[in-house]
C-alpha atoms as a PDB file:
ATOM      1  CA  UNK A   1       9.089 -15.593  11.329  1.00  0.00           C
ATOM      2  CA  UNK A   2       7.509 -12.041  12.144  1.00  0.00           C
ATOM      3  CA  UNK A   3       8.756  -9.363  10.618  1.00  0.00           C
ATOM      4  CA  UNK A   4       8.700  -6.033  12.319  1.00  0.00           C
ATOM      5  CA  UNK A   5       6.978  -2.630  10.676  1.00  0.00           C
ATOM      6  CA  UNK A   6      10.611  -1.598   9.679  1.00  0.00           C
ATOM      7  CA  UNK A   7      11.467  -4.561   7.664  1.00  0.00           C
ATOM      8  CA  UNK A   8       7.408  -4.790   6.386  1.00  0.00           C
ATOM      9  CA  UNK A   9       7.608  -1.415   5.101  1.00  0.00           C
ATOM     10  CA  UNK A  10      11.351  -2.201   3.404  1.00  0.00           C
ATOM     11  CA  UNK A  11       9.452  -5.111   1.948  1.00  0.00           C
ATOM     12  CA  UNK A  12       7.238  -2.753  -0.118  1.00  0.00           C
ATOM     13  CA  UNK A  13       7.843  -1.986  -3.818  1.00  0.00           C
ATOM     14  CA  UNK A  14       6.614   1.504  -4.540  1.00  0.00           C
ATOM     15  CA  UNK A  15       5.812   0.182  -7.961  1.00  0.00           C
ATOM     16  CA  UNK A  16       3.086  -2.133  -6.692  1.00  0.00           C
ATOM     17  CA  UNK A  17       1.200   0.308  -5.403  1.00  0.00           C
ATOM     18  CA  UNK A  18       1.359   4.117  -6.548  1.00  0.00           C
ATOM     19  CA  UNK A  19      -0.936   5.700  -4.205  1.00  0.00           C
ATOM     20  CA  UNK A  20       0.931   8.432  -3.998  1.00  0.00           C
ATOM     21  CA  UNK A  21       0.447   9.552  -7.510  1.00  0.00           C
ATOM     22  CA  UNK A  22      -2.993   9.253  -7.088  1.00  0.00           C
ATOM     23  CA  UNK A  23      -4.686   9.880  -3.830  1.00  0.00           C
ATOM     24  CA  UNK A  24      -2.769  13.544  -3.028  1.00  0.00           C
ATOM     25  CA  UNK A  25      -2.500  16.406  -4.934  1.00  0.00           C
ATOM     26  CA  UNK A  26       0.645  17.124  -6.301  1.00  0.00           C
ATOM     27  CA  UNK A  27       0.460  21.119  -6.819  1.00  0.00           C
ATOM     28  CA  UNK A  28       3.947  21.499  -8.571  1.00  0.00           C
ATOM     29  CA  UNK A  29       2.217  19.084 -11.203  1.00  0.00           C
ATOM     30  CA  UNK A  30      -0.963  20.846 -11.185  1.00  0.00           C
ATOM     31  CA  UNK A  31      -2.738  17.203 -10.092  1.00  0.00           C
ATOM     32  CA  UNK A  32      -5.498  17.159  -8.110  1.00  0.00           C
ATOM     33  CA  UNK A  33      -6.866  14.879  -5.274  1.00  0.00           C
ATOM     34  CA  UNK A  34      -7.991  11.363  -6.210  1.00  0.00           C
ATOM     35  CA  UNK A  35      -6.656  11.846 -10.374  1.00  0.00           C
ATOM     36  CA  UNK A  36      -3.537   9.593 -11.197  1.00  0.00           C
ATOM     37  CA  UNK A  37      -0.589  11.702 -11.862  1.00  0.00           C
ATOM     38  CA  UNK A  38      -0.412  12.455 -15.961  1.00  0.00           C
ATOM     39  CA  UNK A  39       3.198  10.872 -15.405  1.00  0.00           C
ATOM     40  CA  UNK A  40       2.524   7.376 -13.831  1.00  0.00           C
ATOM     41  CA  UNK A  41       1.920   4.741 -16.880  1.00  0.00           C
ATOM     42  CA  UNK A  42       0.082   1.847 -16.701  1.00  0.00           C
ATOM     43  CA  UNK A  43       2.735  -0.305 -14.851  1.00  0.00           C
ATOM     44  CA  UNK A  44       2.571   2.366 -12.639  1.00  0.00           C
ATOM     45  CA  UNK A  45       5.853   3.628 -13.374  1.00  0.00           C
ATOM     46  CA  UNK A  46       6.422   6.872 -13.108  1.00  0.00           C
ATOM     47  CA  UNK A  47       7.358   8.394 -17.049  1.00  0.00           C
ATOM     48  CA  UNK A  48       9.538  11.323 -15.634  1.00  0.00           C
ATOM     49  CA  UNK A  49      11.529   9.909 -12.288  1.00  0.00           C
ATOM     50  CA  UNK A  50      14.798  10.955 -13.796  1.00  0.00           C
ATOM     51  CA  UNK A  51      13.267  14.481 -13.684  1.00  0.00           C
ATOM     52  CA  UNK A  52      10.143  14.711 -11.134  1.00  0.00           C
ATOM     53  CA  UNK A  53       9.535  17.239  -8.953  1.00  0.00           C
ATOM     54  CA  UNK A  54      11.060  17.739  -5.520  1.00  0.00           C
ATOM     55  CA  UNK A  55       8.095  16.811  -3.614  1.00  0.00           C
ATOM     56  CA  UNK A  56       8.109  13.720  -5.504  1.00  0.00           C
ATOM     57  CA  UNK A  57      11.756  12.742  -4.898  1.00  0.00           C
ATOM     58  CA  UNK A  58      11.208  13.570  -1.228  1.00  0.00           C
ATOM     59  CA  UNK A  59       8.400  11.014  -0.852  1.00  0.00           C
ATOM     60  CA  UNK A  60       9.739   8.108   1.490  1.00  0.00           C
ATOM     61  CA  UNK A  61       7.717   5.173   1.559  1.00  0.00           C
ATOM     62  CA  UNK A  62       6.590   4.304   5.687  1.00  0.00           C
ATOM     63  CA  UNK A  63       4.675   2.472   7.965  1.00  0.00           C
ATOM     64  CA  UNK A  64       1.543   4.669   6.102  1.00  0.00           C
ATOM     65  CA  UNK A  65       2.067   2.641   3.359  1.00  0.00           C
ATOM     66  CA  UNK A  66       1.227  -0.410   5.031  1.00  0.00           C
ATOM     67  CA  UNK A  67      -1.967   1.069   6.073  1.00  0.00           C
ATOM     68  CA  UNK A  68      -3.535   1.342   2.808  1.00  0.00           C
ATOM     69  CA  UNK A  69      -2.466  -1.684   1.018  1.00  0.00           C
ATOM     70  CA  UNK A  70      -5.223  -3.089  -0.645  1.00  0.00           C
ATOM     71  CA  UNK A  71      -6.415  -5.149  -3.830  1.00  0.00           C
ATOM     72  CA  UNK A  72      -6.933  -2.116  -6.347  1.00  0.00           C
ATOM     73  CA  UNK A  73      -5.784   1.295  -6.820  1.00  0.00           C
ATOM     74  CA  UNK A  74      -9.336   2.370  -5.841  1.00  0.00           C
ATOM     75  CA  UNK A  75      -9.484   0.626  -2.758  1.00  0.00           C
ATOM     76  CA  UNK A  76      -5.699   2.139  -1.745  1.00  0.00           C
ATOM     77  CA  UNK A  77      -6.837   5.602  -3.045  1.00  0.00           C
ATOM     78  CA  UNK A  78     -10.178   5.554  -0.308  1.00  0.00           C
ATOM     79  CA  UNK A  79      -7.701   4.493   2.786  1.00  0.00           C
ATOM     80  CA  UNK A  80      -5.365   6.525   2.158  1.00  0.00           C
ATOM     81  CA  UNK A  81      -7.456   9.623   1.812  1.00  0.00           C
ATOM     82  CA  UNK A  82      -9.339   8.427   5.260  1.00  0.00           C
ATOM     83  CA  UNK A  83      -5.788   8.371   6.481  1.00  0.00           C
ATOM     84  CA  UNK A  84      -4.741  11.692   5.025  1.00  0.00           C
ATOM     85  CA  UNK A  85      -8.047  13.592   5.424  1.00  0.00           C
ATOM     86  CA  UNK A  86      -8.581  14.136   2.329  1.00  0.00           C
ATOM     87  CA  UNK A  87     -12.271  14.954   0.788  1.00  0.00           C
ATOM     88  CA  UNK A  88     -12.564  12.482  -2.314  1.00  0.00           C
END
């Protein structure tokens, strides 16, 4: 059975991957580019979610998610800043 993007990306748990609290920069956070978020533990939980910042809690996981999935954090980090733009 194929699944289409929609249903692959619901398929996703956030907590499996964390890009997003590495790759970006958060600026309400004072994070830069490529440095994991001071926040995310080791599970890759995030130690604040209760209370993060609005750019945080309006972060939807999408199909750009599925585009850099990968084995480690530093592979997801590279694709994601090709993706994004964004000088490592």
């Amino acid at each position: 059975m194929n699944m289409d993007r929609k249903e692959a990306v619901d398929c996703l748990k956030c907590s499996d991957c964390a890009v997003c609290c590495v790759a970006p920069d958060i600026a309400s956070l004072n994070k830069p580019a490529g440095v994991p978020c001071e926040h995310l533990s080791a599970d890759l939980r995030c130690r604040i979610y209760e209370n993060r910042p609005e750019v945080c809690r309006n972060y939807l996981k999408d199909e750009s998610c599925l585009l850099v999935q990968g084995p480690t954090m530093e592979n997801r980090v590279s694709q994601y800043q090709v993706l994004f733009g964004i000088d490592p």
